[in-house]
N, C-alpha and C. Protein backbone atom coordinates (compact mmCIF):
# COMPACT_ATOMS: atom_id res chain seq x y z
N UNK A 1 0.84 -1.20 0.00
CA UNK A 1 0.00 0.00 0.00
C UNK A 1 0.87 1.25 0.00
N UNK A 2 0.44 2.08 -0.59
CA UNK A 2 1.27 3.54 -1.22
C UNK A 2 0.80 4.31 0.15
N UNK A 3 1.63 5.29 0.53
CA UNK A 3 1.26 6.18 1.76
C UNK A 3 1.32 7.51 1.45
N UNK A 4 0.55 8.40 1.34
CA UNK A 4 0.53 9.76 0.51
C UNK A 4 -0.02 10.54 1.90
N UNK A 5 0.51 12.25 1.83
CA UNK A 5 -0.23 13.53 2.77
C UNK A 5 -0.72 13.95 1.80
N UNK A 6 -1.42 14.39 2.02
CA UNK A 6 -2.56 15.51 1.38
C UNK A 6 -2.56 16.71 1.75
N UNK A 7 -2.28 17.88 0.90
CA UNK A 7 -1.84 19.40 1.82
C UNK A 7 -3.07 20.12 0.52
N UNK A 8 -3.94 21.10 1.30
CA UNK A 8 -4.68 22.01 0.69
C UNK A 8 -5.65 22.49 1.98
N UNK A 9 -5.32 24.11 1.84
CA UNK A 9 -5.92 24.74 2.52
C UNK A 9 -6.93 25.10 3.11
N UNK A 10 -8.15 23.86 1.75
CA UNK A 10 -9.10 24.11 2.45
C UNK A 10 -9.98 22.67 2.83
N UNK A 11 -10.88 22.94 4.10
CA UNK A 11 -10.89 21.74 4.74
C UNK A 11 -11.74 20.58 3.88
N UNK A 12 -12.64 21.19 3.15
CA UNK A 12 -13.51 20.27 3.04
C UNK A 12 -12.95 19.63 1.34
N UNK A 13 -12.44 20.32 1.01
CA UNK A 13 -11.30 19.28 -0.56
C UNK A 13 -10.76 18.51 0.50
N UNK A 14 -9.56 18.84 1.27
CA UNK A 14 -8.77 17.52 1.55
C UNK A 14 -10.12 16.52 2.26
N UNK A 15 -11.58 16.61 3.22
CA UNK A 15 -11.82 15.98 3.13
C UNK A 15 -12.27 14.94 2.57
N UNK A 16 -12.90 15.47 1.61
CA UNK A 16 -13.79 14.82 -0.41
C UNK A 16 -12.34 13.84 -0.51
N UNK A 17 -11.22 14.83 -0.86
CA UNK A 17 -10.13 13.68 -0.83
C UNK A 17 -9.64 12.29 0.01
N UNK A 18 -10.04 12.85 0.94
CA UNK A 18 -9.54 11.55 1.86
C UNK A 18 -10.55 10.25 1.66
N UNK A 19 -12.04 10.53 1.62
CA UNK A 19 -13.35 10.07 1.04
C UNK A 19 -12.74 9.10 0.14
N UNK A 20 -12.77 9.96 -1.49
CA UNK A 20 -12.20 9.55 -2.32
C UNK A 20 -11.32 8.24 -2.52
N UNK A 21 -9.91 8.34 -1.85
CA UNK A 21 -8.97 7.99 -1.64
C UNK A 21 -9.24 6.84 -0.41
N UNK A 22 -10.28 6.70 0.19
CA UNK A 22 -10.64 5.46 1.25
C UNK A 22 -10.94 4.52 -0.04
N UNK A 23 -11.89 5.12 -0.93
CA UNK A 23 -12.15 3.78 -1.77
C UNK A 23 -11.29 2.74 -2.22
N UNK A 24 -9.71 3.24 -2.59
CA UNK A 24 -8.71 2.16 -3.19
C UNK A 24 -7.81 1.69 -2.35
N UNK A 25 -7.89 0.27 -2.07
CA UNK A 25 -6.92 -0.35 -1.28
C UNK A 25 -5.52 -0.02 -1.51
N UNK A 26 -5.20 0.35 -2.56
CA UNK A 26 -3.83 0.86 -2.89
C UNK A 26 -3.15 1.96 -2.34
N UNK A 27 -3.98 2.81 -1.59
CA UNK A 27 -3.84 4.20 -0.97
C UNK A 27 -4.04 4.69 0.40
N UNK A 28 -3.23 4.46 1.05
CA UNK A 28 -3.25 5.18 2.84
C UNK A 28 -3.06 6.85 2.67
N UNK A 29 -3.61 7.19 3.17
CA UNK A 29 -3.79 8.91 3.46
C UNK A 29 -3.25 8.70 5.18
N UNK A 30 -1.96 9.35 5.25
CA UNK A 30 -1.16 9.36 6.69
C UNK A 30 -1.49 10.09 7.31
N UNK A 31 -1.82 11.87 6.65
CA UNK A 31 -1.98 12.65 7.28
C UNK A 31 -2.24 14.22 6.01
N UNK A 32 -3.45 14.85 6.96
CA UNK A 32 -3.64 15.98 6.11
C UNK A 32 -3.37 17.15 6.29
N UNK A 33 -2.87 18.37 5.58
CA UNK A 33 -2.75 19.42 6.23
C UNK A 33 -3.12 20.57 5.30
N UNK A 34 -2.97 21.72 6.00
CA UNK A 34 -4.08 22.96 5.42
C UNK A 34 -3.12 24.06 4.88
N UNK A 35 -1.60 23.61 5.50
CA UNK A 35 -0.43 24.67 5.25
C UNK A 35 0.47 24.09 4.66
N UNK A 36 1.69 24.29 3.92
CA UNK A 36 2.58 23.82 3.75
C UNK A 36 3.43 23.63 4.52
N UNK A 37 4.12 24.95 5.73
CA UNK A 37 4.72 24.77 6.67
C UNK A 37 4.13 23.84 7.67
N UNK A 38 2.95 23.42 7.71
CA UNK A 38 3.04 21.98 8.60
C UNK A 38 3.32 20.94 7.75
N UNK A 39 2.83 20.26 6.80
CA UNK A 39 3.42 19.46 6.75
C UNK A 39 5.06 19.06 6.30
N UNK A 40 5.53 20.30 6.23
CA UNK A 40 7.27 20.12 6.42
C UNK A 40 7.79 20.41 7.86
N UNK A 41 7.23 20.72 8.63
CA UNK A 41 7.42 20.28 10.11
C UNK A 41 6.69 18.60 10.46
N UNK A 42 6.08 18.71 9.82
CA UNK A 42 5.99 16.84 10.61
C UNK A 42 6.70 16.06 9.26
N UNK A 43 7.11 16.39 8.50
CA UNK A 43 8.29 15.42 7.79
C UNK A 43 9.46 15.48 8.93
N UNK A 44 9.82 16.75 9.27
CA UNK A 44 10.96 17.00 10.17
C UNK A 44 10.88 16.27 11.44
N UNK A 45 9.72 16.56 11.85
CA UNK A 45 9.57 15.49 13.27
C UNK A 45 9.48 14.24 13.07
N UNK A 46 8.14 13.52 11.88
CA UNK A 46 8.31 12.58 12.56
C UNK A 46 8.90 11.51 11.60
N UNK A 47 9.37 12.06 10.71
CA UNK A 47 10.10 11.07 9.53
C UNK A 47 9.29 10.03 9.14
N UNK A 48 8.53 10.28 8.58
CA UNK A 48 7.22 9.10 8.31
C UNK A 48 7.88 8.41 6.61
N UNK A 49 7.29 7.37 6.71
CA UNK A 49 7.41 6.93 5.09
C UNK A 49 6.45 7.29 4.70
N UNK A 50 6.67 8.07 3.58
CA UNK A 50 6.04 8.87 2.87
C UNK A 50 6.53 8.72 1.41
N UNK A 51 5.14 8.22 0.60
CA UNK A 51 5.72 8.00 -1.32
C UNK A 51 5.34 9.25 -2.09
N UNK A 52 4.22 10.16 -1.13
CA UNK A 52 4.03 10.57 -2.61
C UNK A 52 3.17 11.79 -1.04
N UNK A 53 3.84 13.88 -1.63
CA UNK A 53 2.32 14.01 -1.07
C UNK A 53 1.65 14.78 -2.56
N UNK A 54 0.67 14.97 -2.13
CA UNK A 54 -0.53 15.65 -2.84
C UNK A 54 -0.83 17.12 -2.60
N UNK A 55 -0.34 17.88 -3.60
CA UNK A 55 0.05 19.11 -3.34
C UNK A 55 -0.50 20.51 -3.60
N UNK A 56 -2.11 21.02 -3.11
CA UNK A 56 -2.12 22.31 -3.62
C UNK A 56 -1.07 23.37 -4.10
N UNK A 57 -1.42 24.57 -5.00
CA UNK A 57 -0.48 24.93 -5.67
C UNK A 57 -0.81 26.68 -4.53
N UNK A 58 -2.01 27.26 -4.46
CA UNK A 58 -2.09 28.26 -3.95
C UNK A 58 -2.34 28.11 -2.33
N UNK A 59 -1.67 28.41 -1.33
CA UNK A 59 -2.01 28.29 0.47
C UNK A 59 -1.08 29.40 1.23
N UNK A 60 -1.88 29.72 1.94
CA UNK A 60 -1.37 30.76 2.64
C UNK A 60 -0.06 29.92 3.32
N UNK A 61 1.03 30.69 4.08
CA UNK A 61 2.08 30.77 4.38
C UNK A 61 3.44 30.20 3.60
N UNK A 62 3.13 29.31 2.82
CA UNK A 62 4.08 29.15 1.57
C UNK A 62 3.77 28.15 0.56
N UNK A 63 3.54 28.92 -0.32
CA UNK A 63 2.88 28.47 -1.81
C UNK A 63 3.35 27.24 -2.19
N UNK A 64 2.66 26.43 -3.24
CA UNK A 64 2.89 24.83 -3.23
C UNK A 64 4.49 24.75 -3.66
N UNK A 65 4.89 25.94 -4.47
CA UNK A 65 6.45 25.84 -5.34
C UNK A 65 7.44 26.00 -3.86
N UNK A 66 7.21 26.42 -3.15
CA UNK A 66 8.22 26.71 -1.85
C UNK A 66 8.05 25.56 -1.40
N UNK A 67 7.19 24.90 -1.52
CA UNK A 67 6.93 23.77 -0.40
C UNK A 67 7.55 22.72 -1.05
N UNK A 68 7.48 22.19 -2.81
CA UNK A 68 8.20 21.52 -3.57
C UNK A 68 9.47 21.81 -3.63
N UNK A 69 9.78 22.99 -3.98
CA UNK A 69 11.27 22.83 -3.43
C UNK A 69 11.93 22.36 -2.02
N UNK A 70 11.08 22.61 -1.09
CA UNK A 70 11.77 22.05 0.21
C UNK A 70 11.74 21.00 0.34
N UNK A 71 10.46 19.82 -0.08
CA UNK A 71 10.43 18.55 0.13
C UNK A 71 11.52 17.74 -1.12
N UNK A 72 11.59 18.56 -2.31
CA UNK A 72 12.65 17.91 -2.96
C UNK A 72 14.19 17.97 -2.56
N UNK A 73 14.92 19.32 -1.74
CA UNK A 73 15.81 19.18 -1.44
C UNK A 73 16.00 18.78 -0.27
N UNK A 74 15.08 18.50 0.82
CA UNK A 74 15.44 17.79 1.88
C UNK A 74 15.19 16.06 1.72
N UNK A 75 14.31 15.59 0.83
CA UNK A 75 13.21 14.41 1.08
C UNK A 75 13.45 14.01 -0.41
N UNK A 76 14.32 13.66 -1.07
CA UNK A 76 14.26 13.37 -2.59
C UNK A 76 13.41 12.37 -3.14
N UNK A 77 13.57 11.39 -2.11
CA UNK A 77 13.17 10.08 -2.31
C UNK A 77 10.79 10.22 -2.52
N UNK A 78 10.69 11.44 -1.92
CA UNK A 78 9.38 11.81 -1.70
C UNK A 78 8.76 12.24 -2.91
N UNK A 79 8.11 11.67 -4.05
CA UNK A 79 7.07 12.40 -4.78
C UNK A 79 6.61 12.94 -4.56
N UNK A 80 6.18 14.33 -5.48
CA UNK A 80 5.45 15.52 -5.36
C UNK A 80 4.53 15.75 -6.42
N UNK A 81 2.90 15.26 -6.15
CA UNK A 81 2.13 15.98 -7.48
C UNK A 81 1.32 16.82 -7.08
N UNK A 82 1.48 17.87 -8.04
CA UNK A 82 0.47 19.02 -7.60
C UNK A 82 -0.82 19.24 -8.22
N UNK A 83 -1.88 19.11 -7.72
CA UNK A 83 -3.04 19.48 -7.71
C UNK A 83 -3.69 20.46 -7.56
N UNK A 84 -3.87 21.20 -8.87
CA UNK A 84 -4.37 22.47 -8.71
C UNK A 84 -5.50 23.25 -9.76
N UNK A 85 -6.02 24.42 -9.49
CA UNK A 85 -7.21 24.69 -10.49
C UNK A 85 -6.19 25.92 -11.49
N UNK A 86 -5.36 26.35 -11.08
CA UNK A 86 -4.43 26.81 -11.78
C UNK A 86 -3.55 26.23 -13.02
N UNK A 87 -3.74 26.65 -14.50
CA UNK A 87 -3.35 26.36 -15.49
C UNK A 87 -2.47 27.38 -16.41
N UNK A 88 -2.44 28.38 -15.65
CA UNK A 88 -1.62 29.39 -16.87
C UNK A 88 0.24 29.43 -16.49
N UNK A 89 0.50 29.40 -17.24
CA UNK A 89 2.13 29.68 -17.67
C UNK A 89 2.67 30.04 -16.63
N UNK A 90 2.15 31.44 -15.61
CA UNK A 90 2.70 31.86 -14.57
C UNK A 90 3.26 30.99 -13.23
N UNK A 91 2.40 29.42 -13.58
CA UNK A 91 2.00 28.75 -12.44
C UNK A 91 2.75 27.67 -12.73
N UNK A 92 2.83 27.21 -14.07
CA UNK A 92 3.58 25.71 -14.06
C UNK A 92 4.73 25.80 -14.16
N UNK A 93 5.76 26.61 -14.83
CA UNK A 93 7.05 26.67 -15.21
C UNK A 93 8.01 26.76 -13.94
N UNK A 94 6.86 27.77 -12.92
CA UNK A 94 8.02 27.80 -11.76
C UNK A 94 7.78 26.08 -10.71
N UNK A 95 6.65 25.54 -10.98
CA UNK A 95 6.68 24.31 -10.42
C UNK A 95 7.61 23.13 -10.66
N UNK A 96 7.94 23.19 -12.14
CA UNK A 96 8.75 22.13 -12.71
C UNK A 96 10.49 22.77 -12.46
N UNK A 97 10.43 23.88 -12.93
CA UNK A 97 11.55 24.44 -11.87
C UNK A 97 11.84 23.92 -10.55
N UNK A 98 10.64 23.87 -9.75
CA UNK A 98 10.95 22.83 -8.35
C UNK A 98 11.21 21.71 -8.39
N UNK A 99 10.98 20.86 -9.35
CA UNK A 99 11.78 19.40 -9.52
C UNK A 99 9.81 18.84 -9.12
N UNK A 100 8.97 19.07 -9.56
CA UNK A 100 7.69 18.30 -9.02
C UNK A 100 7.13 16.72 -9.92
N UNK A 101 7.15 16.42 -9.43
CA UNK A 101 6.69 15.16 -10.67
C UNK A 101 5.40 14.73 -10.97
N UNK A 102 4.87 15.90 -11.28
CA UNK A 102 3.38 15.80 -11.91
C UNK A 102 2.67 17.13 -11.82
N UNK A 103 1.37 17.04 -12.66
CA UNK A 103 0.76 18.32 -12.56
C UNK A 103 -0.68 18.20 -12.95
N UNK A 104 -1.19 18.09 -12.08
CA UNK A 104 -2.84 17.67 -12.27
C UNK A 104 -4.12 18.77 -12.01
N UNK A 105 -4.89 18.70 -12.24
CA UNK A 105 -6.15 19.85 -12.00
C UNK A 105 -7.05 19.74 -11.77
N UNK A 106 -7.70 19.62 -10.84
CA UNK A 106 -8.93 19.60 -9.66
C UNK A 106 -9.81 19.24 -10.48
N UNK A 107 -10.32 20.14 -11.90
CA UNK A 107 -11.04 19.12 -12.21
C UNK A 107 -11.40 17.59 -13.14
N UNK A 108 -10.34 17.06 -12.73
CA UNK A 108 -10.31 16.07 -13.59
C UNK A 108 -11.15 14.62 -13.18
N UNK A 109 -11.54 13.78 -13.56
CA UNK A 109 -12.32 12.59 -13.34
C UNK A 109 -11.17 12.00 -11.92
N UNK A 110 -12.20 11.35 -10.81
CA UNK A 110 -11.70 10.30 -9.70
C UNK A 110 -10.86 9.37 -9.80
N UNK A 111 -11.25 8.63 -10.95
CA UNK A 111 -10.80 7.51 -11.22
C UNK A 111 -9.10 8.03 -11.86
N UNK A 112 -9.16 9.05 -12.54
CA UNK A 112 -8.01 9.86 -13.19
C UNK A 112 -7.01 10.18 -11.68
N UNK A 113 -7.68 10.47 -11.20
CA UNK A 113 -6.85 10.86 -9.80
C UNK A 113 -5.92 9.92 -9.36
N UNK A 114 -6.26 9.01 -8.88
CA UNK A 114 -5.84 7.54 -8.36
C UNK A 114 -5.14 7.33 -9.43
N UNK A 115 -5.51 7.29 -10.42
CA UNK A 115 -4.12 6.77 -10.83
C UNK A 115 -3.38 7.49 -11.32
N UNK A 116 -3.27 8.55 -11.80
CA UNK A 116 -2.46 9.34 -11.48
C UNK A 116 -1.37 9.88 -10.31
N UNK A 117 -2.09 9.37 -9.27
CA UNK A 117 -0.86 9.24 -7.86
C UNK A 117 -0.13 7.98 -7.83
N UNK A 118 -0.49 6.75 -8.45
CA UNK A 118 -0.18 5.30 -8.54
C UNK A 118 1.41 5.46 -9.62
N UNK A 119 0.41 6.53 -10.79
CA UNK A 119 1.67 6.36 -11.69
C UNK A 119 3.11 7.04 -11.00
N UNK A 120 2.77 8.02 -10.39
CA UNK A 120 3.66 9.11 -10.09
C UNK A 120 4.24 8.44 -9.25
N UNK A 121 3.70 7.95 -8.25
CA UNK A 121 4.75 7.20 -7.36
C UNK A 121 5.74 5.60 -7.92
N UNK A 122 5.37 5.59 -8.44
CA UNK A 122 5.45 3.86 -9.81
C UNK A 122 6.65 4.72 -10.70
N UNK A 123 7.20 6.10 -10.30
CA UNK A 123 7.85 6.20 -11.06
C UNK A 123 8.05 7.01 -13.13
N UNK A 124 6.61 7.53 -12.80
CA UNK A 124 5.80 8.62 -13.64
C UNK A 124 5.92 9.81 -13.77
N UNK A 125 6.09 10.42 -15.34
CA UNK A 125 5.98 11.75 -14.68
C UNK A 125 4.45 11.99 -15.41
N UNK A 126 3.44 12.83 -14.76
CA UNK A 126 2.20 12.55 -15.13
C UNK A 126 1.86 13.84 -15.19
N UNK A 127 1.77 14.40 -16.74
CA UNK A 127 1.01 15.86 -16.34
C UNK A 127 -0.13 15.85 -17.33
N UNK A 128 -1.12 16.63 -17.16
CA UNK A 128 -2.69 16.71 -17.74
C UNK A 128 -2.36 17.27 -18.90
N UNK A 129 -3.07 17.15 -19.35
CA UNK A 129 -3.24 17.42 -20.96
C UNK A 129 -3.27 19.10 -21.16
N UNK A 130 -4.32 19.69 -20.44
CA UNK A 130 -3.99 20.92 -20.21
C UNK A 130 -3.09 21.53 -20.14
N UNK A 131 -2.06 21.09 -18.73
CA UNK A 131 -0.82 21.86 -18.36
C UNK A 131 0.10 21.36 -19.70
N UNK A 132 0.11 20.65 -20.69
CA UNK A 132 0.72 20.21 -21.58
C UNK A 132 0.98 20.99 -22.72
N UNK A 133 -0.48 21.78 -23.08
CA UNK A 133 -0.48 22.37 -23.92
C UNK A 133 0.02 23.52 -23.42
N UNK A 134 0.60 24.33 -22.24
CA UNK A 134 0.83 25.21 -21.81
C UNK A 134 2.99 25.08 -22.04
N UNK A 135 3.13 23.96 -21.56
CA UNK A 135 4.84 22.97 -21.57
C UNK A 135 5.26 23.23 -22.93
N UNK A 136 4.07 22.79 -23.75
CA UNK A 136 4.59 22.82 -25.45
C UNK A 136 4.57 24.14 -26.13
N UNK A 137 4.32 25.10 -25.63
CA UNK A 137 4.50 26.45 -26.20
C UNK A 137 6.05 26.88 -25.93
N UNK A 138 7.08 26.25 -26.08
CA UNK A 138 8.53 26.86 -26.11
C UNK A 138 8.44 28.06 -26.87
N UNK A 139 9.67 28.81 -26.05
CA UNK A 139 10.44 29.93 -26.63
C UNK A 139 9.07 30.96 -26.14
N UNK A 140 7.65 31.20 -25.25
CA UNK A 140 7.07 32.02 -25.57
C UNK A 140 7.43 33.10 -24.55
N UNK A 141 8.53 32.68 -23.14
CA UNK A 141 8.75 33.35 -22.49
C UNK A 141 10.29 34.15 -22.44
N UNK A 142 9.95 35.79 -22.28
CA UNK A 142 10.92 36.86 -22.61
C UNK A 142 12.71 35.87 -22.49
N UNK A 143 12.81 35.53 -21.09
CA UNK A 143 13.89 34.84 -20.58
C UNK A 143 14.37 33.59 -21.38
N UNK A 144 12.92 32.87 -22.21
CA UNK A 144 13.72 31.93 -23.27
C UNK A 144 14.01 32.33 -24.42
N UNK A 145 13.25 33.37 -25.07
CA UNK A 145 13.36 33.53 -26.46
C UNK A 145 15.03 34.45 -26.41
N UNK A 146 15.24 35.19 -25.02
CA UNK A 146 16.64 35.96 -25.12
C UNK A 146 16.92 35.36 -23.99
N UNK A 147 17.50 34.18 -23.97
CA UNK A 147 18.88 33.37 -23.28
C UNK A 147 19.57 34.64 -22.32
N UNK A 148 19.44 34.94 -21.33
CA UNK A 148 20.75 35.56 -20.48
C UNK A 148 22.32 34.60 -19.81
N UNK A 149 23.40 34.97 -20.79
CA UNK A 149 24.39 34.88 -20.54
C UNK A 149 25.03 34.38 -19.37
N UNK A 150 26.07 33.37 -18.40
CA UNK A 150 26.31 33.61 -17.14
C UNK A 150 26.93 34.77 -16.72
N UNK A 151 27.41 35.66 -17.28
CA UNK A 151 27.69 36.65 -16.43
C UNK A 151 26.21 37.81 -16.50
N UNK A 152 25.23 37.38 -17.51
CA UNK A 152 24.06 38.54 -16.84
C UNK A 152 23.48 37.56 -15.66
N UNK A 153 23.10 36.48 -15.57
CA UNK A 153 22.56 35.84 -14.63
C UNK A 153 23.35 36.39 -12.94
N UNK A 154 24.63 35.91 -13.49
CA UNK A 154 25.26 36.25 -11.93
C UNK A 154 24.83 37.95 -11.49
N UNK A 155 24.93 38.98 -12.71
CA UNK A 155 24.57 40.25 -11.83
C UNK A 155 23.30 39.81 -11.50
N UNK A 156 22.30 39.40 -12.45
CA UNK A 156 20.61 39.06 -11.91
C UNK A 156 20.97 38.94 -10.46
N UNK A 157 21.69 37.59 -10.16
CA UNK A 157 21.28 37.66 -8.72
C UNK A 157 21.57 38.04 -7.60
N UNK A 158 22.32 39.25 -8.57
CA UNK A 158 23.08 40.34 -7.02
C UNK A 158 22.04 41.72 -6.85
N UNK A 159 21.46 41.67 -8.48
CA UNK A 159 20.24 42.48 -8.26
C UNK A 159 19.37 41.91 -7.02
N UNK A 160 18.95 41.21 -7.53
CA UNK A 160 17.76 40.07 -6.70
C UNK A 160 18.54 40.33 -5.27
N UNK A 161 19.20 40.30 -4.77
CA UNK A 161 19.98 40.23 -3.58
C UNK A 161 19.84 42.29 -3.25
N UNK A 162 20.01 42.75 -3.80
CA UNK A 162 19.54 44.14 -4.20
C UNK A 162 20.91 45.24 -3.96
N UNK A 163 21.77 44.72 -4.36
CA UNK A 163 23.19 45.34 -4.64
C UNK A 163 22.96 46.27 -5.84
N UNK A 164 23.66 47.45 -5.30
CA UNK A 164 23.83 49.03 -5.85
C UNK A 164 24.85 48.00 -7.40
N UNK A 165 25.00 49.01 -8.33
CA UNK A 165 25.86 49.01 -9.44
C UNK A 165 27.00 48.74 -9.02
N UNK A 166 27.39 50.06 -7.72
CA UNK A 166 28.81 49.73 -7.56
C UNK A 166 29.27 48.18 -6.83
N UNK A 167 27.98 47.99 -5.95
CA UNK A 167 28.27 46.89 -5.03
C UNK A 167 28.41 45.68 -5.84
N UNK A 168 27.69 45.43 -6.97
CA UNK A 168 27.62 44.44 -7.67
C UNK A 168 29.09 44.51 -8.72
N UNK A 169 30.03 45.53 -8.72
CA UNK A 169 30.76 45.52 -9.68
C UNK A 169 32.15 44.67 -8.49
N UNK A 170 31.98 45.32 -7.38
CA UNK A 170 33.03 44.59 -6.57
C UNK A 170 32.61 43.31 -6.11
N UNK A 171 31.31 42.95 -6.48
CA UNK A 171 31.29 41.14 -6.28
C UNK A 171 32.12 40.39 -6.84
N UNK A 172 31.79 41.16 -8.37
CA UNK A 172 31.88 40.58 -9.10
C UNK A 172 33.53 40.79 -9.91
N UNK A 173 34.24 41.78 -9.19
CA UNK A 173 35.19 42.01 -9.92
C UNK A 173 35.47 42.84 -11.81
N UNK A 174 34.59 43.44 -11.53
CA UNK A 174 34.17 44.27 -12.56
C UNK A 174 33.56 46.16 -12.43
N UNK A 175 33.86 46.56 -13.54
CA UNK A 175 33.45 47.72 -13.28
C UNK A 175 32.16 48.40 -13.40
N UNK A 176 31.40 49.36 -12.35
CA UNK A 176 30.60 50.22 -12.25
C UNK A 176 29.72 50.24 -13.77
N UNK A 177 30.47 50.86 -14.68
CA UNK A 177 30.10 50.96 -16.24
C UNK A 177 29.63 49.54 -16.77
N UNK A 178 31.33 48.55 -16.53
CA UNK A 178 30.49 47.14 -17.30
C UNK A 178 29.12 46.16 -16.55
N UNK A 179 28.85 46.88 -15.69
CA UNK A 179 27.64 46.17 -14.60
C UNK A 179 26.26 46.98 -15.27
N UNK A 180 26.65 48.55 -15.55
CA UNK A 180 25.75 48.93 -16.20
C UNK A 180 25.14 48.48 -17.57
N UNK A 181 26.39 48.03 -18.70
CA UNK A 181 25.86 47.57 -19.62
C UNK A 181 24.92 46.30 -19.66
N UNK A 182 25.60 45.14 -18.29
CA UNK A 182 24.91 44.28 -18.19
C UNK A 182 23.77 44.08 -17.86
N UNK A 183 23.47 45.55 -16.82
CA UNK A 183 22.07 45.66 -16.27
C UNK A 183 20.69 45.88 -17.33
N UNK A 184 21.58 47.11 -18.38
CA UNK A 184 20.75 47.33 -19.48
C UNK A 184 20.09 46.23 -20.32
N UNK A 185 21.20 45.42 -20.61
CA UNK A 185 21.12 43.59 -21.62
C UNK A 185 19.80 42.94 -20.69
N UNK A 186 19.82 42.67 -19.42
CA UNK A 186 18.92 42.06 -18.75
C UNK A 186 17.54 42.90 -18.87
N UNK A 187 17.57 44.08 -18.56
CA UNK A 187 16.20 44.61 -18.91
C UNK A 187 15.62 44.80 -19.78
N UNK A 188 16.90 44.68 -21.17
CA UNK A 188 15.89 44.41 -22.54
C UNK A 188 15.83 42.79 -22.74
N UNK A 189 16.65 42.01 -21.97
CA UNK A 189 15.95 40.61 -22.55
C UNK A 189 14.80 40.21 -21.74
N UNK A 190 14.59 40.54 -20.93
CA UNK A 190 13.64 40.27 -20.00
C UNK A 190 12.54 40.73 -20.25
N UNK A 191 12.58 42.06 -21.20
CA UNK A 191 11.74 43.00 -21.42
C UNK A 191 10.61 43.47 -20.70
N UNK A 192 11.83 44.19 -19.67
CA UNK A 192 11.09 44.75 -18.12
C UNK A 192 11.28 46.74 -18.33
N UNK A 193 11.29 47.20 -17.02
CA UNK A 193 11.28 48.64 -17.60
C UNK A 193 12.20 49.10 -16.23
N UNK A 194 12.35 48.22 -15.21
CA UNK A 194 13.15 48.60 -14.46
C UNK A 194 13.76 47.49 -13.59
N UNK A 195 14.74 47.73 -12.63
CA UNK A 195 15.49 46.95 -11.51
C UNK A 195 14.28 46.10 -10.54
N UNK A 196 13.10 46.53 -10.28
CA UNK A 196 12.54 45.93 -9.29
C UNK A 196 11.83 45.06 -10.60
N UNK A 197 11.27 45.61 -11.49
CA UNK A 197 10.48 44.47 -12.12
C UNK A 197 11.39 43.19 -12.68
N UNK A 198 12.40 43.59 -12.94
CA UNK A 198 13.80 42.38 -13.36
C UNK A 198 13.68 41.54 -11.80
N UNK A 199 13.79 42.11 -10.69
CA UNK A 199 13.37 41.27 -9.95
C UNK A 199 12.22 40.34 -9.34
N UNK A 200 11.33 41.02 -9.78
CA UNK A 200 9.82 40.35 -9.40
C UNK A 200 10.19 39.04 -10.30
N UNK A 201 10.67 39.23 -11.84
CA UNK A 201 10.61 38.34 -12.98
C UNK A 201 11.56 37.46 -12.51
N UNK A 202 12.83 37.63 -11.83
CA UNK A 202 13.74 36.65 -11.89
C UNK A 202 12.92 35.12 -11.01
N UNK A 203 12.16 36.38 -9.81
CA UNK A 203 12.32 35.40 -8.77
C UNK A 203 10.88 34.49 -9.05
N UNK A 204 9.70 35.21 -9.83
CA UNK A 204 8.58 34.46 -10.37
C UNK A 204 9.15 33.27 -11.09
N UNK A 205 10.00 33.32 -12.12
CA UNK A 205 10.33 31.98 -13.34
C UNK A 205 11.26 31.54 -12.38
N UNK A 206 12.42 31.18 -11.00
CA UNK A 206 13.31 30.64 -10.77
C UNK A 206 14.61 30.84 -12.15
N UNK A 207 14.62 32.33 -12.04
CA UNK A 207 16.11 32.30 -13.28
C UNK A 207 17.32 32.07 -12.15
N UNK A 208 17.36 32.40 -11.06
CA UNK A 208 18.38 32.99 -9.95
C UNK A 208 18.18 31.96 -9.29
N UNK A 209 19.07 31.18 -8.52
CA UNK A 209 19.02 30.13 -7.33
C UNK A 209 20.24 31.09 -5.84
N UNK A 210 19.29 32.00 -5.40
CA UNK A 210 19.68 32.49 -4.23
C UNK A 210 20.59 31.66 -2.97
């Protein structure tokens, strides 16, 4: 039997879910939660075997992508599919950025569900048809169609860190002027209009690993 958490904020989905999920002998529900920061405090406490959790994408105190990244770099061995009513571009790119292994959407058929957590844990990567057609639109975002360089990335993330011109030129061993040209290159590939929006953008798509 597969052992999965269930995290979504609100009470009465994870209950429908748990419902749900009583029907198949294949599936223990360990434990549910409403936050993300709990259930990465009871991974921490109580080290449970755990195959797979089930992952809202929007919850107050840290969004499903914070929470996938933490369970992937602490818990590798832990599948992560996310379950969500969210389908646009803004939402999936930074998820798969988190290393998540799947991407599903609330409203899809029961029977689709289940196995869809079966596959994912079996070693699947399982995403909906929807979020698919969203995956297969390459090149439509500013940051892919204009590639930033490693040395614009590295100023990116001294911006992001929020270092002056000059401060970023002595990180980096470079000058005041050539930090400027680089700053300019990033705001037209990004095709932003200033320093804070280059940052909102870096840190929305995961260009920068802080």
């Amino acid at each position: 039997m597969y052992s999965i958490i269930l995290v979504d904020d609100h009470h009465i989905v994870r209950e429908g879910m748990k419902f749900l999920l009583s029907t198949t002998e294949s599936i223990d529900v360990l434990e549910d939660f409403g936050t993300g920061r709990e259930v990465l405090d009871y991974l921490d406490e109580k080290h449970p075997q755990v195959d797979l959790v089930l992952l809202d994408l929007v919850m107050p105190e840290m969004d499903g992508i914070e929470v996938t990244r933490e369970i992937k770099s602490h818990y590798p061995g832990i599948k992560v599919l996310v379950l969500s009513s969210y389908t646009s571009e803004e939402y999936i790119r930074p998820v798969f950025a988190a290393h998540a292994d799947g991407y599903i959407i609330k409203e899809m058929e029961a029977e689709e569900l289940i196995d869809s957590i079966i596959k994912v844990i079996e070693g699947e990567k399982v995403i909906h048809p929807n979020i698919l057609e969203v995956i297969d639109r390459e090149g439509d975002m500013p940051h892919e169609k204009n590639a930033l360089s490693a040395r614009e990335v590295e100023v990116l993330r001294e911006i992001v860190k929020g270092k002056s011109n000059k401060e970023i030129g002595e990180a980096l061993y470079v000058s005041e002027k050539t930090v400027k040209t680089h700053v300019s290159h990033i705001l037209n590939k990004l095709e932003v209009s200033d320093r804070t929006q280059a940052v909102i953008y870096a840190i929305k798509y995961n260009i920068v690993e802080l």
